[in-house]
Protein backbone atom coordinates (compact mmCIF):
# COMPACT_ATOMS: atom_id res chain seq x y z
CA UNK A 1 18.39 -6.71 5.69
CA UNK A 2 15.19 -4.51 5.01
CA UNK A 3 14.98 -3.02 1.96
CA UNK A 4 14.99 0.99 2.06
CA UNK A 5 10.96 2.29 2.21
CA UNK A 6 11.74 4.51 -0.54
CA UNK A 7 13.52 1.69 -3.13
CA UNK A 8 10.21 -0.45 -1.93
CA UNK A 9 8.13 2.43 -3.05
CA UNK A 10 9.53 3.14 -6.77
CA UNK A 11 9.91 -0.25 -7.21
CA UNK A 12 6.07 -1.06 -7.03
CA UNK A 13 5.38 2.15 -8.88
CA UNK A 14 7.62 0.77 -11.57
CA UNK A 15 5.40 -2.81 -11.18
CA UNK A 16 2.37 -0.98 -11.57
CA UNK A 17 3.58 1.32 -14.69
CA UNK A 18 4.96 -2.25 -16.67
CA UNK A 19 0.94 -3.26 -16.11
CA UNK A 20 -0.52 -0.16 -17.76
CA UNK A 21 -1.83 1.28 -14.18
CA UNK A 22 -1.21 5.22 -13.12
CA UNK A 23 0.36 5.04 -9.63
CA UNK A 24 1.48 7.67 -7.53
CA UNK A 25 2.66 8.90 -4.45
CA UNK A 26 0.35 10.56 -2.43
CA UNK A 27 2.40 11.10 1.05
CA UNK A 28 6.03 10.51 1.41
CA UNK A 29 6.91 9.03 4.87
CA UNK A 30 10.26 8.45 5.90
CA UNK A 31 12.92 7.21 3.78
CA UNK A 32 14.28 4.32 5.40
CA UNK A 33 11.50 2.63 7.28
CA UNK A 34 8.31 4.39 6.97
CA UNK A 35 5.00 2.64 7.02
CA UNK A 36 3.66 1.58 2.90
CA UNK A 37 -0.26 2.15 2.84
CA UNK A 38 -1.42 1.27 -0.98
CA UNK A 39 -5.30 2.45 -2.40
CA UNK A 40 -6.28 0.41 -5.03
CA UNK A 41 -8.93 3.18 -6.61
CA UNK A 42 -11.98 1.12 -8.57
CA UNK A 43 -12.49 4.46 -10.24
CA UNK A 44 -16.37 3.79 -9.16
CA UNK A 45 -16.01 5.46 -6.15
CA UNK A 46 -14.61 2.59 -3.98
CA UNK A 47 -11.21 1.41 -3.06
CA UNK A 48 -9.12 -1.29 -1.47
CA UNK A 49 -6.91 -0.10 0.92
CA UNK A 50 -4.29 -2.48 1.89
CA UNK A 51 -1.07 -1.79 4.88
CA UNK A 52 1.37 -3.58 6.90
CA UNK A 53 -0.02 -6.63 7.98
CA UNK A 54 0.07 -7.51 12.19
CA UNK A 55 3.06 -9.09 13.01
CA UNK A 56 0.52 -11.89 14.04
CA UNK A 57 -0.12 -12.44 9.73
CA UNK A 58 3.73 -12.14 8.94
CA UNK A 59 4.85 -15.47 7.52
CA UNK A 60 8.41 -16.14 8.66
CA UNK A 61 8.70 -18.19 5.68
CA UNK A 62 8.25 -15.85 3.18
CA UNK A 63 11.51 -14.45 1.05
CA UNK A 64 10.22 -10.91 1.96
CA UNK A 65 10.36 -8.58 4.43
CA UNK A 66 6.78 -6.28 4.22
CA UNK A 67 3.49 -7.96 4.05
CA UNK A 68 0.66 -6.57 3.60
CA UNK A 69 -3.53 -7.17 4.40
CA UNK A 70 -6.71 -5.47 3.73
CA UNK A 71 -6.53 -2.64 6.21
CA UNK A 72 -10.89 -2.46 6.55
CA UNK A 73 -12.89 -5.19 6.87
CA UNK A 74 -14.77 -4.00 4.06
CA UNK A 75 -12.83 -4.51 0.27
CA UNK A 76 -14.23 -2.59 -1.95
CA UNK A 77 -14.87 0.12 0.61
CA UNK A 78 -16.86 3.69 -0.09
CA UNK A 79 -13.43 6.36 -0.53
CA UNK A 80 -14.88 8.39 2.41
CA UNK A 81 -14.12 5.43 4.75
CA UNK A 82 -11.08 5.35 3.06
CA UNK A 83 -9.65 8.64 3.35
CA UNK A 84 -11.18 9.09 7.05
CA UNK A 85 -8.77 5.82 7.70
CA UNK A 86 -6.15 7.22 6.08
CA UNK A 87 -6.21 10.66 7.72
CA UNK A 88 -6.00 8.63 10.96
CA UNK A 89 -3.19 6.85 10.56
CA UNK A 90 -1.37 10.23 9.52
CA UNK A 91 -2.23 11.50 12.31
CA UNK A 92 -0.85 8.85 14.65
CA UNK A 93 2.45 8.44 12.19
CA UNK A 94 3.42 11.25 10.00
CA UNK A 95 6.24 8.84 8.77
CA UNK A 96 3.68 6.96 6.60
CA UNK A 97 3.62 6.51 2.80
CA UNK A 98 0.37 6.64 1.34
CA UNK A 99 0.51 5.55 -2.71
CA UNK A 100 -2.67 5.51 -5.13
CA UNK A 101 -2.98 3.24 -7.74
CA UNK A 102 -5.86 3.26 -10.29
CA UNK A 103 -7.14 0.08 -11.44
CA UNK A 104 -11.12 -0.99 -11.97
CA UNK A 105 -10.42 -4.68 -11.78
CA UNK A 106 -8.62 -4.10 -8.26
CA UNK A 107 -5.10 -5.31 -8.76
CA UNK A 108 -2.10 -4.78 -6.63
CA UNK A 109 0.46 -6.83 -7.06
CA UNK A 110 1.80 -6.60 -3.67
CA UNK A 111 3.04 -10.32 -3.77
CA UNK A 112 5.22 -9.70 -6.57
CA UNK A 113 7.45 -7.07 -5.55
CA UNK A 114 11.00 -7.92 -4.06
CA UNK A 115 11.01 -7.22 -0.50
CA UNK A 116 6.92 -6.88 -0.16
């Protein structure tokens, strides 16, 4: 069973606050099963933007049910190219949830949160 997008979503924010980094939500999506994009901001003008990973990358031997990958080729890319992507993919899925996380050293502990 998937876990609900919005428990996914407060429980990485939760993650992230235990660390010491400010996360918020940007966009909510839809409740159940909207899609999780996460910006890791440098604070230095760049940021890693990471979303569901292609079907393609899903491990089917992983515990969890959302995966995630780089979402430009680019890490570390200028927040213009970030935000243009971003504005995109609202446009083709109003649904999505878009959080911000602010962190210099680029963390995102996306492999330790249950169900992601």
């Amino acid at each position: 069973m998937r876990l609900k997008t919005a428990l996914w979503v407060a429980a990485y924010l939760r993650r992230c606050q235990v660390e010491g980094m400010a996360a918020v939500v940007r966009r909510r999506g839809a409740e159940d099963a909207g899609a999780v994009f996460i910006r890791i901001d440098r604070l230095d003008g760049t940021s890693d933007l990471f979303g569901p990973a292609p079907q393609s990358e899903f491990d089917t031997a992983r515990e969890t049910d959302r995966a995630f990958s780089p979402s430009l080729k680019e890490r570390s890319a200028p927040d213009a190219a970030i935000e243009a992507y971003l504005a995109r993919e609202v446009k083709f899925d109003p649904d999505v949830w878009i959080v911000e996380v602010e962190d210099r050293a680029g963390r995102n502990f996306l492999n330790l949160i249950a169900g992601g």
